[in-house]
N, C-alpha and C. Protein backbone atom coordinates (compact mmCIF):
# COMPACT_ATOMS: atom_id res chain seq x y z
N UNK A 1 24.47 -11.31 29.85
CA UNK A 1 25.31 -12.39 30.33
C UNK A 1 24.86 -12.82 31.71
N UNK A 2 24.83 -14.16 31.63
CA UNK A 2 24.87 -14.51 33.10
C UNK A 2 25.99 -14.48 34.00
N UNK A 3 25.88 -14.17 35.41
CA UNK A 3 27.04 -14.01 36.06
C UNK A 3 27.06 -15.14 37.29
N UNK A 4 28.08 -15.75 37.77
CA UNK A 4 28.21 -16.65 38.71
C UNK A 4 26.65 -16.42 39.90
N UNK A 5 26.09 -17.26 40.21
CA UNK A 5 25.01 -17.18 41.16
C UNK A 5 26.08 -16.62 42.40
N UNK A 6 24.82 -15.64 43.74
CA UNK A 6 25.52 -15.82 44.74
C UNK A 6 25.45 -16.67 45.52
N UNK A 7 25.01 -17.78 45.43
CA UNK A 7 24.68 -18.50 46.29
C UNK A 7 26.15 -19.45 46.43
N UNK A 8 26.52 -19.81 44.84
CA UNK A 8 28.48 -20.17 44.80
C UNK A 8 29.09 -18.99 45.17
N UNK A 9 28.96 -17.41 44.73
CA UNK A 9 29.77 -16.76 45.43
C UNK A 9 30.35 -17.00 47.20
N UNK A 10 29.18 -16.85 47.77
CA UNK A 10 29.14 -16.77 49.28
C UNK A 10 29.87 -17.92 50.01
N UNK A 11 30.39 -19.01 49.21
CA UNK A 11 31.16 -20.05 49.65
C UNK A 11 32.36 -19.96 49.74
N UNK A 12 32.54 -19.03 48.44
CA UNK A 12 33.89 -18.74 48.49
C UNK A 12 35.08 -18.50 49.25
N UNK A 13 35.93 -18.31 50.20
CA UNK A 13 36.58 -17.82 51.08
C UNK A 13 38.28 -17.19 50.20
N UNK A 14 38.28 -17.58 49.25
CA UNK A 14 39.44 -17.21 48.72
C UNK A 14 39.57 -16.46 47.27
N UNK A 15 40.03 -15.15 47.21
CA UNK A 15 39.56 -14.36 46.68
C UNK A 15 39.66 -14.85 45.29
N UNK A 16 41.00 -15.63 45.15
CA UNK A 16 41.32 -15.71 44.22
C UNK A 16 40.70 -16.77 42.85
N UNK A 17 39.99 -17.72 43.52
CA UNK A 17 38.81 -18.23 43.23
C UNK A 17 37.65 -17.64 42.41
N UNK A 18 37.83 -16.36 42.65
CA UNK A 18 36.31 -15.56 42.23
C UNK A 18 36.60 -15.25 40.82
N UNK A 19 35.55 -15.36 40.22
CA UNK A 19 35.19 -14.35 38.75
C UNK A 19 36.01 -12.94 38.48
N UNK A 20 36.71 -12.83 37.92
CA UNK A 20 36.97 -11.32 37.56
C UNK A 20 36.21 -11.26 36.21
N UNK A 21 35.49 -9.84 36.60
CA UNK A 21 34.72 -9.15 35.35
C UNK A 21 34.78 -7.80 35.03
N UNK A 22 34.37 -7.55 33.97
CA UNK A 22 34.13 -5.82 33.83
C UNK A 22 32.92 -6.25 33.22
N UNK A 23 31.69 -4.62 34.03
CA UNK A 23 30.95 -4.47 33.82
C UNK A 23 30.55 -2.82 33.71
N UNK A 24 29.66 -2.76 32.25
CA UNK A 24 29.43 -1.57 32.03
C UNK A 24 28.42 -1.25 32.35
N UNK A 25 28.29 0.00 33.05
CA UNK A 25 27.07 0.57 33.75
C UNK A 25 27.23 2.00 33.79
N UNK A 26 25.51 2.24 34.08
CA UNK A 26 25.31 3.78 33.96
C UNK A 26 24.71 4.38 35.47
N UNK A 27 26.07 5.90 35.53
CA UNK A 27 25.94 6.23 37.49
C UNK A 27 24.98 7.15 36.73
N UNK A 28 24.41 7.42 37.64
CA UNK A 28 23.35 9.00 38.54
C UNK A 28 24.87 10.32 38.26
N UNK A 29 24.23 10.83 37.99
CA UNK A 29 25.08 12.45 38.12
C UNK A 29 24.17 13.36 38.96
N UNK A 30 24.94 14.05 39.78
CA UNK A 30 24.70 15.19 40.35
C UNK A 30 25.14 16.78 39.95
N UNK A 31 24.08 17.57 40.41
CA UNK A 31 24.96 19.05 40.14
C UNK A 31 24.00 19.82 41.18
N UNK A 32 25.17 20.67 41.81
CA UNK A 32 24.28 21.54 43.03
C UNK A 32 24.93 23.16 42.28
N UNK A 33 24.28 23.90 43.09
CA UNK A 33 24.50 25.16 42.63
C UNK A 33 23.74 25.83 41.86
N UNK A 34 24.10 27.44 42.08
CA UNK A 34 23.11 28.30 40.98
C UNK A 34 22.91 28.17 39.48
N UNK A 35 21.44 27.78 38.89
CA UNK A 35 22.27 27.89 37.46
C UNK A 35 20.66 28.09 36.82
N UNK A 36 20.65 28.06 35.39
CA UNK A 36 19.74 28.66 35.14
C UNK A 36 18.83 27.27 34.63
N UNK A 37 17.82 26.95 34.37
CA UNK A 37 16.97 25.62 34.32
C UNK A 37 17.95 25.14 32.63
N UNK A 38 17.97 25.71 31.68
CA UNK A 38 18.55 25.55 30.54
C UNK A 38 20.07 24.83 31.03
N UNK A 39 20.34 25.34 31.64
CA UNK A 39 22.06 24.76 31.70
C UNK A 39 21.50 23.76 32.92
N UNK A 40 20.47 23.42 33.86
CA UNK A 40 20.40 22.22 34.07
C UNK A 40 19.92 21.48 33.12
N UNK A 41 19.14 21.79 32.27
CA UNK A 41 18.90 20.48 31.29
C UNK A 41 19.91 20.52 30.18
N UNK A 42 20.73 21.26 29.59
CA UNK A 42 21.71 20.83 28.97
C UNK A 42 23.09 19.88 29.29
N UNK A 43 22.55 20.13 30.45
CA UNK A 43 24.00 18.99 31.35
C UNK A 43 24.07 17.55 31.17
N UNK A 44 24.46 16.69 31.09
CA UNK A 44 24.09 15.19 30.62
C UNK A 44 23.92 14.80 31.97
N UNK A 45 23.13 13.80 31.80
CA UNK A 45 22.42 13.51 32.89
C UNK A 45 22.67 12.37 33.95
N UNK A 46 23.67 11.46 32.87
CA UNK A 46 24.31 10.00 33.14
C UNK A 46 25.41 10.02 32.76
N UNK A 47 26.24 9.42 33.42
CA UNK A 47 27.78 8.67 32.76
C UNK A 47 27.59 7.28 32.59
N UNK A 48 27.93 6.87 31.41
CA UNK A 48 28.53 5.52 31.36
C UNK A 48 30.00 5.06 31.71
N UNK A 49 30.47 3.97 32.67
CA UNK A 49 31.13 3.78 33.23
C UNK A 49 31.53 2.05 33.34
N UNK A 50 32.81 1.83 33.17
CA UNK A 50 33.52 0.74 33.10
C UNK A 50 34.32 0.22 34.50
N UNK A 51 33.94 -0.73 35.55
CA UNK A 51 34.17 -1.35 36.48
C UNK A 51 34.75 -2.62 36.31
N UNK A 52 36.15 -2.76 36.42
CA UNK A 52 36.62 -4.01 36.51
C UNK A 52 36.78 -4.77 38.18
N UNK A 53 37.14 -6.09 38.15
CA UNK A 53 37.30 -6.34 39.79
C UNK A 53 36.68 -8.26 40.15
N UNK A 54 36.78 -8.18 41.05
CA UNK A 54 36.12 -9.95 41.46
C UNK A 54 34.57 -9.77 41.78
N UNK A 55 33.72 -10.55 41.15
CA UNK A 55 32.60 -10.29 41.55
C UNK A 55 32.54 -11.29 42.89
N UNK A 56 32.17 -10.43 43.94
CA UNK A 56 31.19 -11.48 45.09
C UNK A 56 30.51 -10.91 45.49
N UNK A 57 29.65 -10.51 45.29
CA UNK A 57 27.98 -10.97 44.98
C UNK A 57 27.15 -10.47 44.01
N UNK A 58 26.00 -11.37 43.91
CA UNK A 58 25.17 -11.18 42.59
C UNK A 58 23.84 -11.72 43.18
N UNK A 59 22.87 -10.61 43.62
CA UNK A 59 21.40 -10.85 43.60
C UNK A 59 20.32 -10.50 42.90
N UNK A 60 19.34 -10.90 42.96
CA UNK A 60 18.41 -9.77 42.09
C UNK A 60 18.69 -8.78 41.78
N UNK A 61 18.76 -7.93 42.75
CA UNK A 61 19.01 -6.52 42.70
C UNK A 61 20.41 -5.68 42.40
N UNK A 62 21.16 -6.55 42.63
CA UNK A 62 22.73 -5.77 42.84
C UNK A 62 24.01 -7.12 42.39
N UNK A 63 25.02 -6.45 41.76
CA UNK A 63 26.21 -7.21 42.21
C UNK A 63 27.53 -5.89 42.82
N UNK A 64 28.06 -7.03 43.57
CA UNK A 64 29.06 -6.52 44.02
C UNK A 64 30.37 -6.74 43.47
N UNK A 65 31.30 -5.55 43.29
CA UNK A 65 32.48 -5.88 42.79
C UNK A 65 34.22 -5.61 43.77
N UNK A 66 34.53 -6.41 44.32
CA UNK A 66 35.95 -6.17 44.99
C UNK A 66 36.87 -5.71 43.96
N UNK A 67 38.06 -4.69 44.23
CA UNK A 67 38.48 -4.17 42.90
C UNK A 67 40.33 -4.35 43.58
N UNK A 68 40.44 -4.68 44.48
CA UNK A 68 41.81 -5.09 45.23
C UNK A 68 42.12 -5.91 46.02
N UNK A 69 43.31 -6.43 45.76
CA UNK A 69 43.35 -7.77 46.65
C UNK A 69 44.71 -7.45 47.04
N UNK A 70 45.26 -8.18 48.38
CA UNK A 70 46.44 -8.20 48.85
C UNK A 70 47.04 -9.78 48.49
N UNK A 71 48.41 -9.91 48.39
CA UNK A 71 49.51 -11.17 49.00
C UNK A 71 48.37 -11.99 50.25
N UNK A 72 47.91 -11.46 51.29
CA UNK A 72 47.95 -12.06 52.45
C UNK A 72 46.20 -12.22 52.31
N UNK A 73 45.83 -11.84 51.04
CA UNK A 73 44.18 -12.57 51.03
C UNK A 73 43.44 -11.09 51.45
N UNK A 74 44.02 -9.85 52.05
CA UNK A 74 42.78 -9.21 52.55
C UNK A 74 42.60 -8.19 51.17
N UNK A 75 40.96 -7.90 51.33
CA UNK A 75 40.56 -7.12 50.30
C UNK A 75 40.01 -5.57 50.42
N UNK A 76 40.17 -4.79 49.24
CA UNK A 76 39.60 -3.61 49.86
C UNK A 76 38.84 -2.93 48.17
N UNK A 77 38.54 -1.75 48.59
CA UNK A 77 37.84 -0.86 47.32
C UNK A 77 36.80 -1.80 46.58
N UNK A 78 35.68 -2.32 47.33
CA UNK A 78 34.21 -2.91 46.65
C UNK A 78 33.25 -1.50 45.82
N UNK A 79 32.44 -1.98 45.25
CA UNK A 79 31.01 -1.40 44.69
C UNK A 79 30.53 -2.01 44.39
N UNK A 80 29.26 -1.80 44.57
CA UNK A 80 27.84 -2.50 44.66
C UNK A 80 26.83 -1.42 43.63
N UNK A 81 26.56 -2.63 42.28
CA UNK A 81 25.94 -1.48 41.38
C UNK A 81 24.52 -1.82 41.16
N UNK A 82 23.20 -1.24 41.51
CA UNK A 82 22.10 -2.09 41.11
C UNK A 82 22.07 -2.24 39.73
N UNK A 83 21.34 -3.43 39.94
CA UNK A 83 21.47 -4.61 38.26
C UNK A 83 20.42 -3.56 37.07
N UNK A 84 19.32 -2.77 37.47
CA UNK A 84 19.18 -1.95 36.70
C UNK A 84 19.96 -1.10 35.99
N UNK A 85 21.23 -0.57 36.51
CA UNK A 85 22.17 0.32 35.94
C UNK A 85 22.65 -0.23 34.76
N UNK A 86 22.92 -1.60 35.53
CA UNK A 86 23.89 -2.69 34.26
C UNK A 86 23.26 -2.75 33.06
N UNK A 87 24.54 -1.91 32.11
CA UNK A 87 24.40 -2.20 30.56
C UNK A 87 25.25 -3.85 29.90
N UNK A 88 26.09 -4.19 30.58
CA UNK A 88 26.53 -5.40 30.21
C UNK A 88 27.83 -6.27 31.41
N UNK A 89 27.68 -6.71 31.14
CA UNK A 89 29.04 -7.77 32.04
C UNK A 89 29.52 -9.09 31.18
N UNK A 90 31.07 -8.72 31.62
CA UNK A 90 31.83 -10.11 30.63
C UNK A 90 32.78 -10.70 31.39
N UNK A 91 32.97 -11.92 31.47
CA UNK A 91 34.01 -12.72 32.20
C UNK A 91 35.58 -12.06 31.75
N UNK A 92 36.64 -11.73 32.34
CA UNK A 92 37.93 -11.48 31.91
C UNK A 92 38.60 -12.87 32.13
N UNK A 93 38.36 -13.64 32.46
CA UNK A 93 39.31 -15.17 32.58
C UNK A 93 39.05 -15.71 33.81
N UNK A 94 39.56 -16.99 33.47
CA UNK A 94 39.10 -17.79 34.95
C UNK A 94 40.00 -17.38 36.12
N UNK A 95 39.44 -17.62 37.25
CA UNK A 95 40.44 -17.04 37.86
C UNK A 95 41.96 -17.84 38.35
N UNK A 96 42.61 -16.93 39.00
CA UNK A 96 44.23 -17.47 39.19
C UNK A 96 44.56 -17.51 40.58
C-alpha cells in the first residue's frame, strides 16, 4: 500500500487531519543471559507486531506513527519503524 507522502505529512499542523493506520511489522528480539547455543537457536527470532496510530511521517526509510492525542492538540507515544520491517499498512478511515 501506498501511504500519504511526507512531504503532505509535514504540513500538517493538526493532528487530526492525519491518516490513521495500522501497520504490520516485524521487531528484532533480544535475549541476554546464560544458555546453551540450542536454546539460542530454538528461540524465535522475530515477533510480528500490529501498530495502530496517525501516521506523520513516511520516508524512504521509515514511517512514523503518533499513537495519542489530547483535547488540546498535544501528542505523545510515537514509533518510528524502518520500512524494511513493514509487512503491510492499511488506511483505518479518513480522518476526524
Amino acid at each position: 500500500m501506498r501511504l500519504t507522502k511526507d512531504s503532505i505529512l509535514a504540513k500538517v499542523n493538526d493532528i487530526r487531519k492525519l491518516p490513521r493506520v495500522e501497520v504490520r511489522w516485524v521487531d528484532a528480539n533480544s535475549h541476554g543471559g546464560w544458555a546453551t547455543l540450542k536454546q539460542y537457536h530454538d528461540d524465535k527470532s522475530v515477533s510480528e507486531i500490529e501498530s495502530l496510530g496517525y501516521l506523520t511521517k513516511n520516508t524512504k526509510q521509515e514511517i512514523q506513527l503518533v499513537q495519542s492525542r489530547s483535547k488540546n492538540g498535544n501528542v505523545a507515544d510515537s514509533i518510528t519503524i524502518p520500512k524494511a520491517w513493514i509487512i503491510s499498512a492499511k488506511y483505518l478511515g479518513k480522518p476526524r
